[in-house]
N, C-alpha and C. Protein backbone atom coordinates (compact mmCIF):
# COMPACT_ATOMS: atom_id res chain seq x y z
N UNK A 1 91.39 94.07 110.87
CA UNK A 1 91.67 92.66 110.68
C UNK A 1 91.56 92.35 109.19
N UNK A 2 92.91 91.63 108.64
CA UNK A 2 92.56 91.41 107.01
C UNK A 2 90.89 90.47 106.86
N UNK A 3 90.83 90.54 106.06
CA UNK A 3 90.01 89.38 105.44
C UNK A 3 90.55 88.53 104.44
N UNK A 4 89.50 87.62 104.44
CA UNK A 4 89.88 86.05 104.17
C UNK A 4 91.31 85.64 105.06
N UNK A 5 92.11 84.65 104.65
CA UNK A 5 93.45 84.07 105.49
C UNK A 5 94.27 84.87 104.59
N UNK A 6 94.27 85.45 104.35
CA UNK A 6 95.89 86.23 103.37
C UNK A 6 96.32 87.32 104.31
N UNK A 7 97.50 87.47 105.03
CA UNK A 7 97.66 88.24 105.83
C UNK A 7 99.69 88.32 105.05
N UNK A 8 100.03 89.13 106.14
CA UNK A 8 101.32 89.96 105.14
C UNK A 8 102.63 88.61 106.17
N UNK A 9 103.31 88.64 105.83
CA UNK A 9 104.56 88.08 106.22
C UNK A 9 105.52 89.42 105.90
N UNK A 10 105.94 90.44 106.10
CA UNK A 10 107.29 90.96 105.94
C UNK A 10 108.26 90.57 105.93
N UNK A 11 108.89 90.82 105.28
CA UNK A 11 110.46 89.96 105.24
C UNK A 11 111.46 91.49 104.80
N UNK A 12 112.49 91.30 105.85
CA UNK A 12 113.55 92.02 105.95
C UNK A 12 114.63 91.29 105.16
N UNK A 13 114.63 91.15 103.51
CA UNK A 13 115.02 90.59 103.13
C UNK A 13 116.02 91.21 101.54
N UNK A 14 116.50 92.34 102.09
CA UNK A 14 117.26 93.10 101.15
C UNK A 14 118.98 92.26 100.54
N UNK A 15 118.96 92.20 99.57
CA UNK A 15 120.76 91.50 99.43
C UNK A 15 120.33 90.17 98.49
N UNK A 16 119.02 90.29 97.38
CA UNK A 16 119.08 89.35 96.76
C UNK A 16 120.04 89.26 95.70
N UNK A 17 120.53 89.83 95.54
CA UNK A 17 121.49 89.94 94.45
C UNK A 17 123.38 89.29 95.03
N UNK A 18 123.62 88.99 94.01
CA UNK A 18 124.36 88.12 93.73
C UNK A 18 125.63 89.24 94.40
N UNK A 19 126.81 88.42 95.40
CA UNK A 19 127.78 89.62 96.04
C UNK A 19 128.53 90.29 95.00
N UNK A 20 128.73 91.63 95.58
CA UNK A 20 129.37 92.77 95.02
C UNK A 20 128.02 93.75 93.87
N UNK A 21 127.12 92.93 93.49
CA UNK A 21 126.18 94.01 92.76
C UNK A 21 124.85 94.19 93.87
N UNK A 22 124.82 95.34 94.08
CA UNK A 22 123.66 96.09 94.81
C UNK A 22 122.42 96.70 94.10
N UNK A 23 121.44 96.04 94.53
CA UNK A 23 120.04 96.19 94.23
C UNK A 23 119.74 97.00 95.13
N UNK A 24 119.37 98.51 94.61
CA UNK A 24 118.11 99.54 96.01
C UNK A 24 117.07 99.87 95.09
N UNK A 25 115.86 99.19 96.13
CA UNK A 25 115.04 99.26 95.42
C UNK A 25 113.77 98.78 96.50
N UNK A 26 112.81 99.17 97.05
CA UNK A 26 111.84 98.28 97.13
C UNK A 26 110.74 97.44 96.78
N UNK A 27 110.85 96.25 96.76
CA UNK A 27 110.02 94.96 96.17
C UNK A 27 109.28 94.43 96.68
N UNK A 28 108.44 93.81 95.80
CA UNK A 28 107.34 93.01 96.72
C UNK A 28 107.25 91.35 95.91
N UNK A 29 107.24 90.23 96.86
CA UNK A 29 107.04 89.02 96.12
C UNK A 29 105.95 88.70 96.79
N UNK A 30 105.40 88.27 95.84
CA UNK A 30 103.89 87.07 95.69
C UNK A 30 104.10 85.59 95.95
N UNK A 31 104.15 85.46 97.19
CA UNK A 31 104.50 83.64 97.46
C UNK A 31 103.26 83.19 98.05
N UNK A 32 102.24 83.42 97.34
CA UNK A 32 101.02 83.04 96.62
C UNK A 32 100.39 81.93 95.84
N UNK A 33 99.33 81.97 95.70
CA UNK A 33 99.10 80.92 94.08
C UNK A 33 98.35 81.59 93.63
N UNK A 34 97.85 82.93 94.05
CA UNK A 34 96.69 83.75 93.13
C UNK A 34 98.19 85.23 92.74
N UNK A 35 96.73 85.58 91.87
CA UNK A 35 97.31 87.16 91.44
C UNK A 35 97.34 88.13 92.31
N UNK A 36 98.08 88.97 92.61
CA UNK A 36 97.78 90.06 94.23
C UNK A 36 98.08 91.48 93.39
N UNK A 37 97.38 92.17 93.52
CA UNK A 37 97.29 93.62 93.33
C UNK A 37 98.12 94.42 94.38
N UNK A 38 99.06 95.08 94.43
CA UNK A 38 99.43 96.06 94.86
C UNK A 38 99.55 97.81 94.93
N UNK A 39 99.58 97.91 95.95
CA UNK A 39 100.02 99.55 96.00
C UNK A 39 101.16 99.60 96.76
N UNK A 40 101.37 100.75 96.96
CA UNK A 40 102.71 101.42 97.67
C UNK A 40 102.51 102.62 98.21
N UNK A 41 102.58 103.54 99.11
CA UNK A 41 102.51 104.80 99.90
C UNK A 41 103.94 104.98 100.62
N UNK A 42 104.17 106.12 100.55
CA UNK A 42 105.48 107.32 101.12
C UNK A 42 105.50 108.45 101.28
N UNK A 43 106.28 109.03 101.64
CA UNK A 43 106.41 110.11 102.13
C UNK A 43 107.35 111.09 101.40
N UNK A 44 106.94 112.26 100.21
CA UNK A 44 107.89 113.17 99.44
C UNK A 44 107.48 114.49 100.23
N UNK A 45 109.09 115.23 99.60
CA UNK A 45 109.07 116.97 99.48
C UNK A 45 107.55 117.02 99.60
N UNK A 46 106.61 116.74 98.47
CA UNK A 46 105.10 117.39 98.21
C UNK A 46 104.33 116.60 98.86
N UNK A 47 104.58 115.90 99.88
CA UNK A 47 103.41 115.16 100.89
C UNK A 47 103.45 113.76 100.47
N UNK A 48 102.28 113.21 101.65
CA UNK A 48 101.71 111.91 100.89
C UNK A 48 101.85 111.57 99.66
N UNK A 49 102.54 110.36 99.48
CA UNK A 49 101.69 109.82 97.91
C UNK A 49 101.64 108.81 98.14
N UNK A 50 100.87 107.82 97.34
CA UNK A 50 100.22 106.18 97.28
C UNK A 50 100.20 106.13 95.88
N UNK A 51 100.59 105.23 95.41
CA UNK A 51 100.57 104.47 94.15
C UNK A 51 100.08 103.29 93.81
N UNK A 52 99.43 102.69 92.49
CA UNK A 52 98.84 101.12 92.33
C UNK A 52 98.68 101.20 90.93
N UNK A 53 98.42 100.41 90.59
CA UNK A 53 98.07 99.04 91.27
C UNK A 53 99.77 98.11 90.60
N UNK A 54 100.36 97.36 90.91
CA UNK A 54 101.38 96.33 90.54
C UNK A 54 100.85 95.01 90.53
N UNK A 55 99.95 94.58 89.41
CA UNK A 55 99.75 93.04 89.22
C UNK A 55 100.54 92.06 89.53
N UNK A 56 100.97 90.69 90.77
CA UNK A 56 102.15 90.12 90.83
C UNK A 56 101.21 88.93 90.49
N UNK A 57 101.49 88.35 89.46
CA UNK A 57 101.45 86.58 89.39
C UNK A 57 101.73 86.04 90.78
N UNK A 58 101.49 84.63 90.61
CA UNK A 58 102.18 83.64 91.97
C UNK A 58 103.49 83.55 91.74
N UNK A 59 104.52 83.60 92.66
CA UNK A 59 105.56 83.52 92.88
C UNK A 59 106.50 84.28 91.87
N UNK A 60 106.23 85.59 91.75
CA UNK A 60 106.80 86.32 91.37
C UNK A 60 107.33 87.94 92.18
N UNK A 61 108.29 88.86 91.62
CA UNK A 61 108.19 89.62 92.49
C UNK A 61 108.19 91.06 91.72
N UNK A 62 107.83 91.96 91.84
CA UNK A 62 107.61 93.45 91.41
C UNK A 62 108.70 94.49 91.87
N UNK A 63 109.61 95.07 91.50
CA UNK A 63 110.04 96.80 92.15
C UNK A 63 108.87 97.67 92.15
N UNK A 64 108.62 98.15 93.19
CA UNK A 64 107.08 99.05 93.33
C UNK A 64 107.84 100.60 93.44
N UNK A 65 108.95 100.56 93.87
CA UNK A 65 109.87 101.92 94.45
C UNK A 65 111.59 101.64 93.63
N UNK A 66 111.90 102.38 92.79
CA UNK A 66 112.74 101.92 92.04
C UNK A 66 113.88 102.63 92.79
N UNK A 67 115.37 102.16 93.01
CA UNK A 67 116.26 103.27 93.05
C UNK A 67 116.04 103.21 94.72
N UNK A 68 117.76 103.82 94.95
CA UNK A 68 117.64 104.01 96.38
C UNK A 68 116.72 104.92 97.40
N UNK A 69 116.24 104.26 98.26
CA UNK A 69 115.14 103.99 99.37
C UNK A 69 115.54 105.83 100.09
N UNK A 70 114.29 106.54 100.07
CA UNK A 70 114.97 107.70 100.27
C UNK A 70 114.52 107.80 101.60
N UNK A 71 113.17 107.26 101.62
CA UNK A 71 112.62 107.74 102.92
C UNK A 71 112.76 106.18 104.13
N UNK A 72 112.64 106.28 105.35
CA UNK A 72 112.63 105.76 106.38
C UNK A 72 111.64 104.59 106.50
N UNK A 73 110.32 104.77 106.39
CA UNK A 73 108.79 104.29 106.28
C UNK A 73 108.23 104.21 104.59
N UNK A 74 107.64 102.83 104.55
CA UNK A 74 107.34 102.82 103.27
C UNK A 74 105.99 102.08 104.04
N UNK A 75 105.00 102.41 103.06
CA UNK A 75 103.30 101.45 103.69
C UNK A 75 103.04 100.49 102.45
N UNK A 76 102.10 99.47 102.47
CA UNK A 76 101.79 98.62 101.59
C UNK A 76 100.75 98.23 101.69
N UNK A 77 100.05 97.88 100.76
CA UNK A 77 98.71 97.57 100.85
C UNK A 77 98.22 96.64 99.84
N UNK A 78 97.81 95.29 99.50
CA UNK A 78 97.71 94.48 98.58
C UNK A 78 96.34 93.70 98.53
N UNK A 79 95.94 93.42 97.83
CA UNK A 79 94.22 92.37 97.61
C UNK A 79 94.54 91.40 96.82
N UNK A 80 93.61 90.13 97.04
CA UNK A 80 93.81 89.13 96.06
C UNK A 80 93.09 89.59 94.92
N UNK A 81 94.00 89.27 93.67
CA UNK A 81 92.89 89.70 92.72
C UNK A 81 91.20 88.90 92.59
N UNK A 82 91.37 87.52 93.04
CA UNK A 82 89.86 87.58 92.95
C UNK A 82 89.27 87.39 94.23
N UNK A 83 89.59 88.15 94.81
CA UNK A 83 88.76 88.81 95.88
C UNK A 83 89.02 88.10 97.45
N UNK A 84 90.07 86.97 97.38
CA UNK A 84 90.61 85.82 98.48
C UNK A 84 90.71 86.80 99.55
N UNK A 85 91.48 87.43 100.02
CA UNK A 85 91.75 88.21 100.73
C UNK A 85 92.49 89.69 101.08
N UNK A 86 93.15 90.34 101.46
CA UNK A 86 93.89 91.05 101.97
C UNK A 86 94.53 91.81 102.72
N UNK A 87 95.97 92.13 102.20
CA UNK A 87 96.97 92.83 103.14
C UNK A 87 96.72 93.97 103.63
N UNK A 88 96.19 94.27 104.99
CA UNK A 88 96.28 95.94 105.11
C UNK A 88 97.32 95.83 106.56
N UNK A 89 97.08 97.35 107.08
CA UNK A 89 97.12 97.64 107.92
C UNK A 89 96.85 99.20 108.71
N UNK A 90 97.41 99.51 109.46
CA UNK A 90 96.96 101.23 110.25
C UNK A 90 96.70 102.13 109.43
N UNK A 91 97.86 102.63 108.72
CA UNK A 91 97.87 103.67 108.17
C UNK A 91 96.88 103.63 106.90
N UNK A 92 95.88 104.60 106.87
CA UNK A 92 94.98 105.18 105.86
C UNK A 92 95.90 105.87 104.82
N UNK A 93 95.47 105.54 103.94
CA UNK A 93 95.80 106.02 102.71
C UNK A 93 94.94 106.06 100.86
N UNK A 94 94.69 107.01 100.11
CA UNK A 94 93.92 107.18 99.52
C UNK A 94 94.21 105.77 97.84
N UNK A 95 93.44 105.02 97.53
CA UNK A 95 93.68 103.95 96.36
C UNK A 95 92.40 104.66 95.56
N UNK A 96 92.35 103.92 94.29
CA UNK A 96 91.49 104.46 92.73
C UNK A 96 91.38 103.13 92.61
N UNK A 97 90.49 102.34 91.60
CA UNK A 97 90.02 101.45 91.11
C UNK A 97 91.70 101.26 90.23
N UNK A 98 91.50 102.07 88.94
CA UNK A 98 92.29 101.90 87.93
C UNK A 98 94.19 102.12 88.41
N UNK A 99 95.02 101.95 87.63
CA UNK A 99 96.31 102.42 88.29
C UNK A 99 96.07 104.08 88.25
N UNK A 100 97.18 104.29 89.36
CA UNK A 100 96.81 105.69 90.17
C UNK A 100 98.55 105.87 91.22
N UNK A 101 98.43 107.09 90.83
CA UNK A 101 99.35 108.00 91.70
C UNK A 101 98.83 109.32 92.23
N UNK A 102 98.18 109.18 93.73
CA UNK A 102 97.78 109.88 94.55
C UNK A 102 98.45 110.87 95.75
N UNK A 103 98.66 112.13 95.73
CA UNK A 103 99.26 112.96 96.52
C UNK A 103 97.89 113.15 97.44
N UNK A 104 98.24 113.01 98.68
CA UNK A 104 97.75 113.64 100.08
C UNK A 104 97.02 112.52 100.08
N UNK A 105 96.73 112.23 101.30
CA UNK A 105 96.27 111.12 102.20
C UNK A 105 94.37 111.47 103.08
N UNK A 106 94.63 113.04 103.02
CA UNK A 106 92.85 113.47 103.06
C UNK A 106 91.70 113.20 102.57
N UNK A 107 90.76 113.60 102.97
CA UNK A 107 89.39 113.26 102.65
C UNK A 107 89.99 112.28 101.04
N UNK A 108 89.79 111.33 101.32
CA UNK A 108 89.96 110.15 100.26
C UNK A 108 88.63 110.04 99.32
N UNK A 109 87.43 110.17 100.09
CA UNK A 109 86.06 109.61 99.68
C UNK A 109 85.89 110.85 98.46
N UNK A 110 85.77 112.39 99.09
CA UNK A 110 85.34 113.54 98.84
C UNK A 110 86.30 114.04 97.68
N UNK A 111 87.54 113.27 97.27
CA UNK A 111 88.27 113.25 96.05
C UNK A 111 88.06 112.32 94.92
N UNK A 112 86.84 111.41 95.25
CA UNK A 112 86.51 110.31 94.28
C UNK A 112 87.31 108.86 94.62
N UNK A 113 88.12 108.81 95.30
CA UNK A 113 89.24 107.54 95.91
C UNK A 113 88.28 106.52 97.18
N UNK A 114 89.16 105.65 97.28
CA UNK A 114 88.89 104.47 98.45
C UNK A 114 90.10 105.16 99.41
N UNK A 115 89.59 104.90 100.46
CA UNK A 115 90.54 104.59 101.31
C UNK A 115 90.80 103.07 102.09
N UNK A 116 92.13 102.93 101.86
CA UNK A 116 92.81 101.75 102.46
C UNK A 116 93.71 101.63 103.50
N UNK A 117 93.83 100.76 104.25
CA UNK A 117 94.80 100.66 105.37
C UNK A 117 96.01 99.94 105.40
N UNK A 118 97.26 100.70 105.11
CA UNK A 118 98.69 100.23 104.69
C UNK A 118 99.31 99.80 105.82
N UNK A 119 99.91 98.82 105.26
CA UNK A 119 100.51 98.13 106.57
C UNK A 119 102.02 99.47 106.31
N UNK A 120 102.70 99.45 107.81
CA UNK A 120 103.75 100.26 107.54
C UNK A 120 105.57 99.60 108.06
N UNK A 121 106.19 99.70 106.98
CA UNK A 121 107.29 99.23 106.84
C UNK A 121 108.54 100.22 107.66
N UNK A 122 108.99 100.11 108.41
CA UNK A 122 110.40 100.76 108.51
C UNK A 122 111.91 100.11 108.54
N UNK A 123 112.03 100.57 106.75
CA UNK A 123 113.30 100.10 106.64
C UNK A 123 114.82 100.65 107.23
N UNK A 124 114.38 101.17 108.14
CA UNK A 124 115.89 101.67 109.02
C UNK A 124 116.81 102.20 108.14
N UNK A 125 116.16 102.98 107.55
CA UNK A 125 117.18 103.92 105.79
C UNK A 125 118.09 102.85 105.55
N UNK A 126 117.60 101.89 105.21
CA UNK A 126 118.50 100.60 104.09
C UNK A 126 118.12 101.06 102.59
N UNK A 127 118.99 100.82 101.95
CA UNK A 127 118.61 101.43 99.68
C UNK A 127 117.82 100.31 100.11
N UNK A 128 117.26 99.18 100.21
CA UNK A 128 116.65 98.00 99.50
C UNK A 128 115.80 97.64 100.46
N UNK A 129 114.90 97.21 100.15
CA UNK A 129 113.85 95.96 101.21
C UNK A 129 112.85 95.53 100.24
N UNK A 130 112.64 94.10 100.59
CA UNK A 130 112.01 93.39 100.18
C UNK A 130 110.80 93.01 100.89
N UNK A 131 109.45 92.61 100.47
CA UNK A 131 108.47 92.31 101.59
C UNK A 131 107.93 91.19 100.81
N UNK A 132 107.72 90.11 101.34
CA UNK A 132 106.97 88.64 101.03
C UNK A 132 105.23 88.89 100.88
N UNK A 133 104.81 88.63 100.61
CA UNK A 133 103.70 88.34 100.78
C UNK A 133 102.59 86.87 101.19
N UNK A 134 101.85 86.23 101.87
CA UNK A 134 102.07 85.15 101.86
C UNK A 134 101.06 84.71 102.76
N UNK A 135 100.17 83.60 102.32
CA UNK A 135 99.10 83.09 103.09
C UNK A 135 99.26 82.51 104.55
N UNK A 136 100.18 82.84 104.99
CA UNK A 136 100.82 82.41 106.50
C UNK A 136 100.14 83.42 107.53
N UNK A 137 99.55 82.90 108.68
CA UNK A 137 99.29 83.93 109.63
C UNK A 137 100.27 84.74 110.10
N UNK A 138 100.07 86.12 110.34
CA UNK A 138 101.24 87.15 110.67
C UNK A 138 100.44 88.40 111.19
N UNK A 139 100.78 89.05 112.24
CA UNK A 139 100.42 90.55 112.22
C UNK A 139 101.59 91.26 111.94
N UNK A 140 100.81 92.93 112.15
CA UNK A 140 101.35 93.70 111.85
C UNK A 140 102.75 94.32 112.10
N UNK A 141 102.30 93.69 113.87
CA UNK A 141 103.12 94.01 114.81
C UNK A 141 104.89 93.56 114.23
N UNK A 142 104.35 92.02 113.71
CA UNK A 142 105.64 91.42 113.64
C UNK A 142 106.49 91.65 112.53
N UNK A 143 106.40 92.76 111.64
CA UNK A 143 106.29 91.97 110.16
C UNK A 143 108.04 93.31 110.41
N UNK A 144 108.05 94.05 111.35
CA UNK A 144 109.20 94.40 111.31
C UNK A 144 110.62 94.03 111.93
């Protein structure tokens, strides 16, 4: 269960761009009024990886995954920066204090890491998706 009221809104919301130019990419917006820390987790050739942190202002939005969307499942995982609440969900995955790009998803603790619980996205191999973020009640269930 997140803590505090900040819970995820997903939004299947790829095609911001203006017709005929194509954005692939996955993003994250902050429709917020605080600062939200992000990560990102996927799936490469060399395993697990998780990435962080992406500082988003309020109402702003980040590319966390640049370039067309290779894999199927993307996870997310976000905190308020001062401490309001946050986005998780199922999937475990290994985070660092500082920014960090982490391969393998194992013993998290016993590598010096946190482990966190990513909410998990399946963009139905679309190049683009977008995910909201947003003080609105939402589970996990729904956010696809």
């Amino acid at each position: 269960m997140p803590l505090g009221s900040a819970v995820v809104l997903g939004g299947i919301l790829a095609g911001f761009a203006a017709p005929g130019i194509a954005h692939a990419e996955f993003r994250v917006c902050n429709d917020t009024a605080k600062i939200v820390g992000v990560a990102v987790g996927y799936r490469e050739e060399k395993g697990w990886v998780s990435e962080g942190w992406w500082q988003l202002p309020a109402s702003t939005c980040a590319t966390v995954v640049p370039g067309p969307l290779k894999a199927r499942y993307y996870y997310l995982y976000a905190e308020d920066a001062t401490g309001g609440g946050r986005w998780t969900g199922y999937t475990n995955m290994c985070v660092a204090e500082d920014e960090f790009t982490i391969v393998g998803v194992q013993d998290c603790f016993a590598r010096g890491y946190q482990r966190m619980g990513f909410s998990e996205y399946d963009t139905g191999r679309e190049e683009s998706w977008t995910v909201q973020l947003s003080d609105k009640p939402s589970t996990q269930e729904s956010q696809n």
